[in-house]
Protein backbone atom coordinates (compact mmCIF):
# COMPACT_ATOMS: atom_id res chain seq x y z
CA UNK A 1 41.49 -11.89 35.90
CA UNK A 2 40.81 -15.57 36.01
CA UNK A 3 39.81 -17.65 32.72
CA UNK A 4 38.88 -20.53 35.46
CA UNK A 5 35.75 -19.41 37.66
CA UNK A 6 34.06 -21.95 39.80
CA UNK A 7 31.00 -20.96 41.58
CA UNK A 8 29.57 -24.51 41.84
CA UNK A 9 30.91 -27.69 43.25
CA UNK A 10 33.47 -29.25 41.26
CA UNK A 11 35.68 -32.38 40.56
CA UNK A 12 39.19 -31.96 38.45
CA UNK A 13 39.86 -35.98 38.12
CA UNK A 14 43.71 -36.73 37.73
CA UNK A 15 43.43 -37.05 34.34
CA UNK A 16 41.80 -33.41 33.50
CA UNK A 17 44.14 -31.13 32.31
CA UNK A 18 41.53 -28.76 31.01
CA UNK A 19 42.76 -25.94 34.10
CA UNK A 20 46.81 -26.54 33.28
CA UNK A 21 48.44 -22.98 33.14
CA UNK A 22 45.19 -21.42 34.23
CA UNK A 23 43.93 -18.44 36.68
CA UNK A 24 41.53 -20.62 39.24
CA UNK A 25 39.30 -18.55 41.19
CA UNK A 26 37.07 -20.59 43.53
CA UNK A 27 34.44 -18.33 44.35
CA UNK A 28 32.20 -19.65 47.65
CA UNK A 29 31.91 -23.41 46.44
CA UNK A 30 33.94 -26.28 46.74
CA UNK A 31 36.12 -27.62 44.61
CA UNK A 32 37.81 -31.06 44.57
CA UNK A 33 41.25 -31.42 42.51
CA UNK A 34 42.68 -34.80 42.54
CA UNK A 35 46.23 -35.46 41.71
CA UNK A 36 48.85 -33.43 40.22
CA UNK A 37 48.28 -30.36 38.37
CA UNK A 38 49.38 -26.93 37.45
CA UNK A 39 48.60 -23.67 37.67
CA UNK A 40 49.26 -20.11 36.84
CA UNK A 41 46.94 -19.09 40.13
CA UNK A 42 44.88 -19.92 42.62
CA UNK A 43 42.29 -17.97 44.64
CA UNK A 44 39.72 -18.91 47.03
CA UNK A 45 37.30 -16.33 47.88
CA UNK A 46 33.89 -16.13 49.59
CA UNK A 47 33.71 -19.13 52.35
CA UNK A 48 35.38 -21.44 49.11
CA UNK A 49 37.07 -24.65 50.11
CA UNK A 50 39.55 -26.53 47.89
CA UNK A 51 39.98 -30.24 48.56
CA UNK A 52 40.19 -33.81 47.59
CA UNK A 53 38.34 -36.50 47.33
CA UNK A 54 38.44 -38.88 50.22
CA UNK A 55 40.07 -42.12 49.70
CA UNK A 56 39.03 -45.24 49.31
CA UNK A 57 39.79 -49.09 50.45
CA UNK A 58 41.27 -49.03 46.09
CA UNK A 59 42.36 -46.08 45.49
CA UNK A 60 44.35 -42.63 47.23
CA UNK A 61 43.76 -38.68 45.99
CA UNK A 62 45.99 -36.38 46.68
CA UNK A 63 45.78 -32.46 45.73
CA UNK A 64 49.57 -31.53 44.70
CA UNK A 65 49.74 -28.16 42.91
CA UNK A 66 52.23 -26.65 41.45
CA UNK A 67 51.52 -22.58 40.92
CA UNK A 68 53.54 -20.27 38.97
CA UNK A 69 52.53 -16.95 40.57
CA UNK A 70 50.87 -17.22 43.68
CA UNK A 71 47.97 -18.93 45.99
CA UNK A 72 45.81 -16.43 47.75
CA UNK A 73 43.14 -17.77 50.35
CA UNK A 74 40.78 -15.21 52.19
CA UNK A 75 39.98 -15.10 55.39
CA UNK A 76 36.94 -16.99 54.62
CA UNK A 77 38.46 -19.79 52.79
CA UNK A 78 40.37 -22.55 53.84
CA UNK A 79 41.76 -25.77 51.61
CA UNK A 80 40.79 -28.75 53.28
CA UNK A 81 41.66 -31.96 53.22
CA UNK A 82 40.70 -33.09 56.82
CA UNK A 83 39.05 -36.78 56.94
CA UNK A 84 40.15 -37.56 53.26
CA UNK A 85 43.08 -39.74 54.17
CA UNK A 86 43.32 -43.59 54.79
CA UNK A 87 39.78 -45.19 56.35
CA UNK A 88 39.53 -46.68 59.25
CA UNK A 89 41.76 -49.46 59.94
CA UNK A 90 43.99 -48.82 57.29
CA UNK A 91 47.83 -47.14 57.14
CA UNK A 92 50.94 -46.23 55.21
CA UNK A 93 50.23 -47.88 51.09
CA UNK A 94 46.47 -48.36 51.98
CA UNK A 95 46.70 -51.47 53.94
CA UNK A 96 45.10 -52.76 57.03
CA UNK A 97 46.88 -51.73 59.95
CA UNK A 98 45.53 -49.08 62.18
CA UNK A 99 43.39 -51.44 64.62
CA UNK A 100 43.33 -49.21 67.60
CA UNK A 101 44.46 -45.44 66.71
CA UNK A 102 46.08 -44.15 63.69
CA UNK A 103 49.66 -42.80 63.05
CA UNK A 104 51.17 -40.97 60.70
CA UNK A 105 53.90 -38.06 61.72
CA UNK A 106 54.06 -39.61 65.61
CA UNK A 107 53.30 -43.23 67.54
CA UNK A 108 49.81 -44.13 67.32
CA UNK A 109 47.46 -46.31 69.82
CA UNK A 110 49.03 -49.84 70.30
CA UNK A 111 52.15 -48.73 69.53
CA UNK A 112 51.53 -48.20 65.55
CA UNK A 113 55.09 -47.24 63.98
CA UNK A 114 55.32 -43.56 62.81
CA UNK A 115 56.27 -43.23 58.72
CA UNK A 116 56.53 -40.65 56.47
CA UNK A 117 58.77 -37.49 56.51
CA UNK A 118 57.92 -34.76 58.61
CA UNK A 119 60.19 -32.49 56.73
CA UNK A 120 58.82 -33.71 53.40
CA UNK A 121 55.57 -35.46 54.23
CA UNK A 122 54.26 -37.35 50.76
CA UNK A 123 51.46 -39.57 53.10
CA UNK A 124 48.15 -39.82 54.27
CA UNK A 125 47.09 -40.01 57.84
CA UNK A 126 46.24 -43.20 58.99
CA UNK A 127 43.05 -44.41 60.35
CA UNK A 128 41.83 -45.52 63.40
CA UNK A 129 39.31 -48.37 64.44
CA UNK A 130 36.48 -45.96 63.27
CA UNK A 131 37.68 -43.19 61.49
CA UNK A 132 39.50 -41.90 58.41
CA UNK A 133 42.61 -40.27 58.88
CA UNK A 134 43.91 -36.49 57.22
CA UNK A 135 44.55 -36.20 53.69
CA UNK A 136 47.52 -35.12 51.73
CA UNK A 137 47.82 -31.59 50.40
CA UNK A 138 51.34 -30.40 48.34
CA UNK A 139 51.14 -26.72 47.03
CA UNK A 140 54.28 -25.13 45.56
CA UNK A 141 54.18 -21.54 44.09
CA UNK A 142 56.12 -18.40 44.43
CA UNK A 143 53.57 -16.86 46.82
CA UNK A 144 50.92 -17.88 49.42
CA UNK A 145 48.76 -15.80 50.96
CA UNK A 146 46.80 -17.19 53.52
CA UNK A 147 44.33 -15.73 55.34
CA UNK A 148 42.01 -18.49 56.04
CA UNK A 149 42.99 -21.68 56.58
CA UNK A 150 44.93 -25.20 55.40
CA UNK A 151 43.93 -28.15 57.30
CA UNK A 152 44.77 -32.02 56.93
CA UNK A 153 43.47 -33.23 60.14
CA UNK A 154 41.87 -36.55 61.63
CA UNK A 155 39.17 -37.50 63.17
CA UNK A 156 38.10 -39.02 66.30
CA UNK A 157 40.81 -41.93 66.63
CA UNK A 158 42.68 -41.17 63.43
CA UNK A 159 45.77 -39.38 62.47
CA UNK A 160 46.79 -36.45 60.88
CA UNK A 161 47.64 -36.03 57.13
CA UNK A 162 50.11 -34.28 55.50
CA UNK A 163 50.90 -30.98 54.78
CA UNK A 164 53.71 -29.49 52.62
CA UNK A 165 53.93 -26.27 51.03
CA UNK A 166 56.87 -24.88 48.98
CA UNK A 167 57.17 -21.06 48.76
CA UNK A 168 59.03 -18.47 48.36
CA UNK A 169 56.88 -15.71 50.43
CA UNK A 170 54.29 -16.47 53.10
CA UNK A 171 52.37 -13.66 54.06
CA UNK A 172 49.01 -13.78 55.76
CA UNK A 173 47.32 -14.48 59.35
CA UNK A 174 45.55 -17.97 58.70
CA UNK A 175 46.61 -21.63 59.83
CA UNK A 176 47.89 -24.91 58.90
CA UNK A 177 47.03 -27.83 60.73
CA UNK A 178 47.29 -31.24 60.67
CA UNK A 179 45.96 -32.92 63.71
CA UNK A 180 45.38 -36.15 65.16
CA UNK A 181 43.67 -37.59 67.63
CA UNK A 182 44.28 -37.00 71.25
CA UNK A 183 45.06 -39.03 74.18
């Protein structure tokens, strides 16, 4: 049974540790969580969509969970941080860079050097002359279920985000994806 029911939109800021150690069901809504937080676990039911909040030319979000038990996402559901990453124009530590075509996890337009980790990505997709690149989602529990979807992608002329997730079973028939623009 979960003690932390969202059926309306909501924001968890970085600083709201209100849901630590919680059940979170996310119930056909969507929910943003910024920063690092924890979690007993995490469900996402009925078309839900967990996210971020899309950066800005100040200031980065990031959802990072950690989960004790387990992550479950139906096949309705999806977590979704596509178009929440670095605006357009702007790269690796939120500075301008990204004239032509964002980078990230592989060579952008104009030649834009790739950074981050692909084994370990901890970085936001860049963005290209007019779009914002992929978010960053982290989520480490014992078990994910996915059904639906995870998805850090760009758009139009921007990069991907990144994606990293930390399990010990992975059962399910969704996706992950975190996709770029294409030449």
């Amino acid at each position: 049974d979960a003690n932390a029911i969202f059926t309306s939109s909501t924001t968890i800021s970085e600083s709201d540790t209100s849901f630590e150690g919680k059940d979170v069901l996310i119930d056909g809504t969507l929910v943003a969580i910024n920063g690092v937080h924890s979690f007993n676990s995490v469900h996402l039911v009925h078309g839900a969509v967990l996210t971020h909040s899309a950066d800005t030319t100040t200031q980065t979000h990031k959802l990072d969970v950690t989960v004790a038990v387990q992550v479950i996402v139906d096949a309705t559901s999806r977590i979704d941080v596509s178009r929440k990453g670095y605006l357009a124009g702007r790269t690796t530590g939120n500075v301008v860079g990204a004239l032509v075509a964002g980078s990230h996890g592989g060579r952008g337009g104009n030649g834009l050097p790739v950074y981050d980790d692909y084994a370990h990505p901890q970085d936001w997709g860049s963005g290209g002359g007019l779009d914002s690149g992929g978010g960053f989602v982290s989520i480490t529990a014992a078990t994910l279920t996915l059904n639906g979807q995870i998805n850090a992608n760009g758009s139009g002329d921007s990069a991907g985000g990144g994606v990293y997730i930390a399990v010990s079973t992975l059962t399910g028939t969704g996706g992950i994806s975190a996709n770029g623009a294409t030449p």
